[in-house]
Protein backbone atom coordinates (compact mmCIF):
# COMPACT_ATOMS: atom_id res chain seq x y z
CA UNK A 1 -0.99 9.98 11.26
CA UNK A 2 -3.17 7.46 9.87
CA UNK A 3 -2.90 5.26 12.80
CA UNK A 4 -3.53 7.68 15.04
CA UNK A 5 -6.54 9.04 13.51
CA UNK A 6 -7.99 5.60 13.08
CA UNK A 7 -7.37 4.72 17.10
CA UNK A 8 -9.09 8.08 17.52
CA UNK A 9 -12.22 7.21 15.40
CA UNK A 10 -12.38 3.56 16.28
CA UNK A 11 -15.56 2.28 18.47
CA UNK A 12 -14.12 2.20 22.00
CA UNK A 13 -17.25 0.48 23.18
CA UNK A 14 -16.79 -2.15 20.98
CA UNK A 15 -12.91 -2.76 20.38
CA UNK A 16 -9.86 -2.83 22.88
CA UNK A 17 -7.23 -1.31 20.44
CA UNK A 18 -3.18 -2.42 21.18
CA UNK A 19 -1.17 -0.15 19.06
CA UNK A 20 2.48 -1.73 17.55
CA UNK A 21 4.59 0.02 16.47
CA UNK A 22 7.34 -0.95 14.23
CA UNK A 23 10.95 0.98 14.04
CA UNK A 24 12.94 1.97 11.14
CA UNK A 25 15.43 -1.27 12.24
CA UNK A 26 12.62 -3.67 12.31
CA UNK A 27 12.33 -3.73 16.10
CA UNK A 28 8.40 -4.39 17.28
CA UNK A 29 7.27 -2.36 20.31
CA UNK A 30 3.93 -2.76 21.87
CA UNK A 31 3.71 -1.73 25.71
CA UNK A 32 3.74 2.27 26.72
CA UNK A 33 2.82 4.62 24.03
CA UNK A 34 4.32 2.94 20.64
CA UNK A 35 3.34 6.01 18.79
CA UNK A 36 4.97 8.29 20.90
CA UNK A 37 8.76 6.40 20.86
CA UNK A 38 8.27 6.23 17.02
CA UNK A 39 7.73 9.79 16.77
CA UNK A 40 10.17 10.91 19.74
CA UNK A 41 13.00 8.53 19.59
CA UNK A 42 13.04 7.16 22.95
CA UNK A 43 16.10 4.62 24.07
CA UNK A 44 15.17 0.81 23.92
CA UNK A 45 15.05 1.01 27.62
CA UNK A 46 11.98 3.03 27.89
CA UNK A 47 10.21 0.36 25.16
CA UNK A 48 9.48 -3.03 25.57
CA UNK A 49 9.99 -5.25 22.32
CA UNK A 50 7.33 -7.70 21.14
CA UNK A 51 7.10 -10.43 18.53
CA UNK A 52 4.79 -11.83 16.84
CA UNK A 53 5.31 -15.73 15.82
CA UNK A 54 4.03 -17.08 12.59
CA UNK A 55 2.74 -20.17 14.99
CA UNK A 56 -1.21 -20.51 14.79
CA UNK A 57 -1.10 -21.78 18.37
CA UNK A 58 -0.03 -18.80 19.90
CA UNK A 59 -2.44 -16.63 17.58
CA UNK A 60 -0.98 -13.30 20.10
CA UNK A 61 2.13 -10.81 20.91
CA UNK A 62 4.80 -12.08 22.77
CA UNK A 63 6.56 -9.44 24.94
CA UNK A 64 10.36 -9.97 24.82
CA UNK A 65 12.90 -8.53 27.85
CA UNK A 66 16.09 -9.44 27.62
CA UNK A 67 17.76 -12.28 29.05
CA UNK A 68 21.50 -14.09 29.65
CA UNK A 69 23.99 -13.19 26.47
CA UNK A 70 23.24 -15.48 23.58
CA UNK A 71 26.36 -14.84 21.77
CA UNK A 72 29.49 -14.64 23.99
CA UNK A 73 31.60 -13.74 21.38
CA UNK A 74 29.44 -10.38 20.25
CA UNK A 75 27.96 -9.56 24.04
CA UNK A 76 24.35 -9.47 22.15
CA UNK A 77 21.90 -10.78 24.87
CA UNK A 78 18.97 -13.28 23.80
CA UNK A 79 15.54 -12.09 24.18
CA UNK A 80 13.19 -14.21 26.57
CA UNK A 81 9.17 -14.26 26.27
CA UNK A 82 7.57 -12.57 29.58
CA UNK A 83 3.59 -12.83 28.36
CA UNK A 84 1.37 -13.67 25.35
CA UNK A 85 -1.54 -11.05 24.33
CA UNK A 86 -3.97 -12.56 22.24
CA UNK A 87 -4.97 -10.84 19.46
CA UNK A 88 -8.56 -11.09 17.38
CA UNK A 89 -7.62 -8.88 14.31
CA UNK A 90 -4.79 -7.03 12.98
CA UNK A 91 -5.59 -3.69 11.32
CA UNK A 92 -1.98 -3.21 9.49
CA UNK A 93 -1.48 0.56 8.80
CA UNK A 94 2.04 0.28 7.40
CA UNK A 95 2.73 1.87 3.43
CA UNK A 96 5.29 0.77 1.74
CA UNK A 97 7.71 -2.18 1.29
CA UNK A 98 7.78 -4.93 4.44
CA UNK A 99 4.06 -3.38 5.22
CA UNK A 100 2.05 -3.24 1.70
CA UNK A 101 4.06 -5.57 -0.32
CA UNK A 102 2.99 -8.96 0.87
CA UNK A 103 5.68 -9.35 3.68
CA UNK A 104 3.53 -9.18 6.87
CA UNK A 105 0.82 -10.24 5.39
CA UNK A 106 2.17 -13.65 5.04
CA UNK A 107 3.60 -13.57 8.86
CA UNK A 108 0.11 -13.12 9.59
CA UNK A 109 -1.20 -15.71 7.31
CA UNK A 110 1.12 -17.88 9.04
CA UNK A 111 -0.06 -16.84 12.48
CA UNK A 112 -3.89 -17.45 11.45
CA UNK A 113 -4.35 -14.02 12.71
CA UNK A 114 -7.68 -12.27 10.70
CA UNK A 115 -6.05 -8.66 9.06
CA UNK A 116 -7.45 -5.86 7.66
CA UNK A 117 -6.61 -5.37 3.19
CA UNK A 118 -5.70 -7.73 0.41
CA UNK A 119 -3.81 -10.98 1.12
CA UNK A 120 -0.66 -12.07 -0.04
CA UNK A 121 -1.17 -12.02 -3.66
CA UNK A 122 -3.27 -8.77 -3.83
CA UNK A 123 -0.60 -6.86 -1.21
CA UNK A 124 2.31 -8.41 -3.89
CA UNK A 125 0.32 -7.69 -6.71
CA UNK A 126 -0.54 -3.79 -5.47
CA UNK A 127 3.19 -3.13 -4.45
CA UNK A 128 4.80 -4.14 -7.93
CA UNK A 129 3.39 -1.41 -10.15
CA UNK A 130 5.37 -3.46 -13.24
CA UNK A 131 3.31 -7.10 -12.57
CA UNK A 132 0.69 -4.96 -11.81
CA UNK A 133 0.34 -3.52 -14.78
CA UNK A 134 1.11 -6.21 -16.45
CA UNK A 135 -1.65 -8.21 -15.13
CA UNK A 136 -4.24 -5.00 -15.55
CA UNK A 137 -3.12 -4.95 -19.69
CA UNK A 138 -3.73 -8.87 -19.94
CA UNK A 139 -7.42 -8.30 -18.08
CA UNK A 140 -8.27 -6.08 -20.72
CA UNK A 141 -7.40 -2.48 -18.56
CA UNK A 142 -6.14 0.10 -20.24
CA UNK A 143 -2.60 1.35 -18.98
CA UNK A 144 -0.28 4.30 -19.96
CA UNK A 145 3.14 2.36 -22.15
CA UNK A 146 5.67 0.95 -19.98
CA UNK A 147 8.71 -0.82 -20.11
CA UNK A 148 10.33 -2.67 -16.94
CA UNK A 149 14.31 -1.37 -16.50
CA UNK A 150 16.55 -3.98 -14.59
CA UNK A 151 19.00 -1.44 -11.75
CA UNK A 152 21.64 -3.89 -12.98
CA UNK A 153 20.75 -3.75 -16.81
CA UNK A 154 21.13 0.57 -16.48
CA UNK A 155 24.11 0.23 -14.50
CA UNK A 156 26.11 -2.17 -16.81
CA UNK A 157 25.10 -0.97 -20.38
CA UNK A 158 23.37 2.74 -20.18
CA UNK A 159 23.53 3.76 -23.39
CA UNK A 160 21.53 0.85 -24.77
CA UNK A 161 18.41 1.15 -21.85
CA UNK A 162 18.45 5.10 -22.73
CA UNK A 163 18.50 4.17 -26.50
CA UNK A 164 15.65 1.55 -25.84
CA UNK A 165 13.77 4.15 -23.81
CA UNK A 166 13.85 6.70 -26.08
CA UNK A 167 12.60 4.39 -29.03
CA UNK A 168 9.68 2.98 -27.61
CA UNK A 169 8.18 5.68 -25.31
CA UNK A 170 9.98 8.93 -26.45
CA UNK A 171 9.81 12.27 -24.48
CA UNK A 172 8.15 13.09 -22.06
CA UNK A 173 8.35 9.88 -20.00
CA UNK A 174 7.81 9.04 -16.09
CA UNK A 175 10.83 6.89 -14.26
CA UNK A 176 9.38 5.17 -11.24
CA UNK A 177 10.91 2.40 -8.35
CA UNK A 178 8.85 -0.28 -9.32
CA UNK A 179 8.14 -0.87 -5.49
CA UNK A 180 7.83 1.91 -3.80
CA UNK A 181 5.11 4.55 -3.12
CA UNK A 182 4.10 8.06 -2.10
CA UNK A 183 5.92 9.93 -5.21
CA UNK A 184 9.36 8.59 -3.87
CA UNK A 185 12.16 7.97 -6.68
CA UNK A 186 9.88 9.35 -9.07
CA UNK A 187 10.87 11.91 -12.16
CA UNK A 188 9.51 13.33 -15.00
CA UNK A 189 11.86 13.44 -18.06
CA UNK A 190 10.94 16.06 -20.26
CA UNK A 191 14.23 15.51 -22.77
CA UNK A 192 16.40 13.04 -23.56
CA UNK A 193 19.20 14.62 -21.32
CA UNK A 194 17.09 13.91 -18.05
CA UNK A 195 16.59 10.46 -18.38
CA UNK A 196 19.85 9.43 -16.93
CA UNK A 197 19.54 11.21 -13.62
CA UNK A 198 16.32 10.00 -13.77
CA UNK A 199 16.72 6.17 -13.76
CA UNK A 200 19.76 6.82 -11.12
CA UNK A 201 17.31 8.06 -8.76
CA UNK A 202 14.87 5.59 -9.19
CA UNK A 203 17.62 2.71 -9.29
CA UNK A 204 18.35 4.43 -5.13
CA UNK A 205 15.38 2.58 -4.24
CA UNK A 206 14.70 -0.58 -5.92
CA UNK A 207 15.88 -3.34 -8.17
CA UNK A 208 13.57 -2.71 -10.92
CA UNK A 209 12.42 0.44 -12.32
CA UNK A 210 9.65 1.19 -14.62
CA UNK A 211 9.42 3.73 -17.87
CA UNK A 212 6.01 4.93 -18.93
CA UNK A 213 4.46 7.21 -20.81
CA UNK A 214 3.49 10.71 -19.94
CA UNK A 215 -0.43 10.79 -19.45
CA UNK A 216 -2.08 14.49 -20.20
CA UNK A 217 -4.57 13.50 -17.60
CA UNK A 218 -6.64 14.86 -14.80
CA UNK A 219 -5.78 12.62 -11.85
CA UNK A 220 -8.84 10.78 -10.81
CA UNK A 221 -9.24 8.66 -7.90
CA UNK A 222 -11.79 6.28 -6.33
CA UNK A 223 -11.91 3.99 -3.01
CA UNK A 224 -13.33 0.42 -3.26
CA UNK A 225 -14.49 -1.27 -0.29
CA UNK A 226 -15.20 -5.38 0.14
CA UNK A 227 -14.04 -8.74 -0.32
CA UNK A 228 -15.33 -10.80 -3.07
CA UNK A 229 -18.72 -8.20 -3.91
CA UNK A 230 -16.21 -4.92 -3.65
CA UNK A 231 -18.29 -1.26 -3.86
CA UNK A 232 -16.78 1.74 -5.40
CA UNK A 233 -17.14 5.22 -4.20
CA UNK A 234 -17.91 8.58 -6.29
CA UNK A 235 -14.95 9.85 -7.75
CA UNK A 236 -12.68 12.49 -6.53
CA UNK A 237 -9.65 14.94 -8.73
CA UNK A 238 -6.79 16.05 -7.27
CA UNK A 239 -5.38 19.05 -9.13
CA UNK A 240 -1.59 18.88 -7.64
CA UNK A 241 0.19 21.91 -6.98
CA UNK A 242 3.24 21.04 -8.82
CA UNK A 243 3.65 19.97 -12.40
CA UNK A 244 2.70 16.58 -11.51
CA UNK A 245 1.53 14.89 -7.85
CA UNK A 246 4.79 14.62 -6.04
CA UNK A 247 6.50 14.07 -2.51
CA UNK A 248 6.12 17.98 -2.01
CA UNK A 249 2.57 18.22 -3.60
CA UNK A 250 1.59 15.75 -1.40
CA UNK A 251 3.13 15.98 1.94
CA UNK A 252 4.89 19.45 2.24
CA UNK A 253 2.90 21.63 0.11
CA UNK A 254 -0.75 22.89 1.36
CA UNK A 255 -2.19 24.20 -1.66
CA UNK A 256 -2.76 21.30 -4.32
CA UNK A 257 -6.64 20.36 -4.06
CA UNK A 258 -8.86 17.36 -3.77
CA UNK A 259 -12.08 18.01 -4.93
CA UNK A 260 -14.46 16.03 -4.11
CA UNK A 261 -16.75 14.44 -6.08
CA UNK A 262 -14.66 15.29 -8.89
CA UNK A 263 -16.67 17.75 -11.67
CA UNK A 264 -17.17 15.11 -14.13
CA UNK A 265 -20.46 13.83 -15.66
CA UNK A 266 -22.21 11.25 -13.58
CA UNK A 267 -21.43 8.75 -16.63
CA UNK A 268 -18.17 8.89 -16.73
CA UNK A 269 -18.40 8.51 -12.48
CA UNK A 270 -19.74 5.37 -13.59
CA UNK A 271 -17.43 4.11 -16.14
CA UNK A 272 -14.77 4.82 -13.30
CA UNK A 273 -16.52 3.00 -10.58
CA UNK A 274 -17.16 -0.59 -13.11
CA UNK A 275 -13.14 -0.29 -13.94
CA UNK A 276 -12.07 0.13 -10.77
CA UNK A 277 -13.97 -2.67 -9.52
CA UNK A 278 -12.50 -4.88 -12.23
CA UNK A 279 -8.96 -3.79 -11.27
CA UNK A 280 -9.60 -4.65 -7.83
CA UNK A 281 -10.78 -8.13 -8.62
CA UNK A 282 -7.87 -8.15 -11.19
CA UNK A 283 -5.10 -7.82 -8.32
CA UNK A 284 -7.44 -10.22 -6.14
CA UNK A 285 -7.49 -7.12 -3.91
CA UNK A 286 -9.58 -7.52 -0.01
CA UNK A 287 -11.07 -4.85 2.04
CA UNK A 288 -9.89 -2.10 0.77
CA UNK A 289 -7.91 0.02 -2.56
CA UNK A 290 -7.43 3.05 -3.36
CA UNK A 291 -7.61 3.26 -7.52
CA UNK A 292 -6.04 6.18 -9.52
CA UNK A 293 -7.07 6.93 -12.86
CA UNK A 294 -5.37 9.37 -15.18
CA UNK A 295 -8.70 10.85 -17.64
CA UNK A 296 -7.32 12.03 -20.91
CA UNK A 297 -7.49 16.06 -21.89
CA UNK A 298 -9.59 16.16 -24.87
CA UNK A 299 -10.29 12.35 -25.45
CA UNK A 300 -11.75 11.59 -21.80
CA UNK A 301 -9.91 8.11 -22.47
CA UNK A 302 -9.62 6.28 -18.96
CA UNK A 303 -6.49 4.93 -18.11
CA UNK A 304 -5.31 2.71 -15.05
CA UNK A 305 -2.54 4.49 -13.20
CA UNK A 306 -2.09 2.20 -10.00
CA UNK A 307 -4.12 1.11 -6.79
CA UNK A 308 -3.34 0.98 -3.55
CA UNK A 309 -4.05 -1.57 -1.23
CA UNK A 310 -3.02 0.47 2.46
CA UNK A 311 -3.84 3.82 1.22
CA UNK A 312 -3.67 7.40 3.19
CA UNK A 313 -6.01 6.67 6.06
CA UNK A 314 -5.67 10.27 7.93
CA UNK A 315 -9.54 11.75 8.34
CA UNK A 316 -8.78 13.65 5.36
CA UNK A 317 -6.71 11.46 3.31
CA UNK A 318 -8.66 10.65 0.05
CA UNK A 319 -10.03 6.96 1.02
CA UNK A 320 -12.02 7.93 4.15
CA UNK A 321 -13.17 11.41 2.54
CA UNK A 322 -14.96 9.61 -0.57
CA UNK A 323 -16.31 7.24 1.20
CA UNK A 324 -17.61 9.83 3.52
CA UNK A 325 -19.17 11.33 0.62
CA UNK A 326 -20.66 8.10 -0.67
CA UNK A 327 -22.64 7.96 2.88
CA UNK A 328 -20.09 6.00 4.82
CA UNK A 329 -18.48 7.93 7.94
CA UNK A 330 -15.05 7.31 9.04
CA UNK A 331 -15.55 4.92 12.09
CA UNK A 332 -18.28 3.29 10.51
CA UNK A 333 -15.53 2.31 7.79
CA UNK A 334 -13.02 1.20 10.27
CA UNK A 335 -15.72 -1.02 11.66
CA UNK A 336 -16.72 -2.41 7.91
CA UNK A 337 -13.30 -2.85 7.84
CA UNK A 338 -12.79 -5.14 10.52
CA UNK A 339 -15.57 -7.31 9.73
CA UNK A 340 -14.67 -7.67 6.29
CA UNK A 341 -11.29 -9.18 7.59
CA UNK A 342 -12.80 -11.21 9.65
CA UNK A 343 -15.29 -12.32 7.04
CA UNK A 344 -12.57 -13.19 4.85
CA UNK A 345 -10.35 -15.14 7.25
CA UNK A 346 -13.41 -17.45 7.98
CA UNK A 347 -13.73 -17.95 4.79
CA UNK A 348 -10.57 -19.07 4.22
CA UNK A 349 -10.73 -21.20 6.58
CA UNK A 350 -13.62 -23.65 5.60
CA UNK A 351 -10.67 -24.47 2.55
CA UNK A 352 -9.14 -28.10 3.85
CA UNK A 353 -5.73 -27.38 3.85
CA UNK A 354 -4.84 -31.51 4.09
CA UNK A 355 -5.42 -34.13 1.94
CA UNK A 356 -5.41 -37.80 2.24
CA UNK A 357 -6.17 -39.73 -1.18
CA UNK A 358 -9.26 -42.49 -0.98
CA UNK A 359 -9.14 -46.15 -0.25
């Protein structure tokens, strides 16, 4: 949805758009209607596969057709290059692992191909809420408690992670993935006798899982927009429909709300907008974040919950609608967008990336 409503928005008169879409096995299709065989299933026969190469010479899409089999022994066929389209700037719209995390990010980096969002570090950074936080805490950002859980440390000795748990954060706690996003994996443990099924489902999705503290918050959010002179928006609050903003509240459920700006006192808008600026420089962040704030009942204490570096980008996903109420329409911030990425690859590339030592 996101992509589609930013190919919908986007300045036809200046940009020639070339969707890619990208199936749940990894496979790259570019030529028909990519968003249509993602969202209908269509056989590999009515797609054509593309690739792109992390070689700066090429600095394009290679479409792929199959060729002679490559392994006799299998009957897998190899895959042949037909035509190269070049490609100014990527504008990645992929949440999650393998799209937010760092991974593409670097094939582009490799490619010297300009991209839309944070870099490799800031993408990294923004996927692994435990370094994240870690690195918010040692900038001086508050954070709710946490403690990292290893998948293999819960599976081989339970009783001593739930006796850890319970002694440094206590009930009620939140169990998270470490990477992942959108609510997924996530629980709130209200008693001791929760945790368990708690940390299993977490441990379905990642490696590492993360313990924290339960915030009594209002869940603020904010958008920041640049490279190395980032802008914040106003604030918004989303008041979730469910006891806390999860998979359902989100994406199945139509009755939480996002109220924006949020009814808070222009002061404390501002305190918002400084710390999520810092956070963003904290996690080197590029282009864009999304920053979510937790604001304490009765103490208005600000704390850090996580940002986002390839947030919801639907017309009325929070990013775009904030920054439509801070003045800036949608397609004018696909546009900023662009040239921000572009501003930052040629940047990067007055660094000399060679050295040879003096006579």
């Amino acid at each position: 949805m996101s992509a589609r409503g930013i190919m919908a928005a986007i300045d036809k008169e200046k940009y020639e758009v070339l969707p890619v879409g990208i199936t749940k096995e990894g496979r790259w299709i570019a030529s028909g209607d990519p968003l249509r065989a993602l969202g209908s299933g269509l056989s590999e026969g009515e797609t054509r596969s593309t690739a792109l190469l992390g070689d700066p010479s090429q600095r394009g899409l290679l479409d792929l057709e199959e060729g002679q089999p490559a392994c006799p022994e299998c009957g897998r066929k190899g895959l042949r290059a037909t035509r190269l389209t070049g490609v100014d700037v990527v504008f990645p719209v992929l949440h999650g692992p393998y799209g937010e995390d760092g991974t593409i990010q670097g094939l582009l980096e490799l490619a010297d191909l300009p991209y839309v969002g944070a870099g490799v570090t800031g993408s990294a950074l923004g996927m692994d809420k435990i370094v994240q936080k870690t690195v918010l805490r040692a900038c001086g950002l508050p954070v709710a408690d946490f403690m990292p859980v290893l998948r293999k440390e819960w599976q081989s000795d339970p009783d001593a992670v739930i006796e850890q748990v319970l002694k440094r954060l206590g009930c009620p706690c939140f169990v998270k993935p470490a990477n992942l996003g959108s609510s997924v994996g996530i629980s709130k443990v209200h008693v001791p006798a929760e945790l368990p099924a708690a940390l299993d489902e977490a441990a379905r999705y990642d490696r590492k899982l993360l313990v924290e503290e339960a915030i009594d918050g209002r869940e603020i959010e904010l958008s920041v927009l640049g490279n190395d002179d980032p802008l914040a928006s106003t604030a918004g609050e989303i008041i979730p429909c469910n006891e806390f903003y999860d998979y359902e509240a989100k994406y199945i459920a139509d009755d939480s709300e996002l109220l924006i700006p949020a009814p808070i006192s222009n002061g404390l808008i501002r305190r918002f907008q400084e710390m999520a600026v810092q956070a963003y420089r904290a996690l080197d962040c590029a282009g864009m974040a999304r920053i979510d704030f937790f604001l304490e009942r009765g103490t208005d204490k600000i704390y850090v919950n996580e940002l986002n570096t390839i947030p919801g980008f639907t017309p009325i996903s929070m990013y775009p609608k904030l920054w439509e109420a801070s003045g800036i329409s949608y397609t004018e911030l696909i546009d900023r967008l662009i040239e921000l990425a572009l501003e930052r690859h040629q940047d990067k590339s007055r660094s000399e990336t060679s050295y040879a030592p003096k006579d």
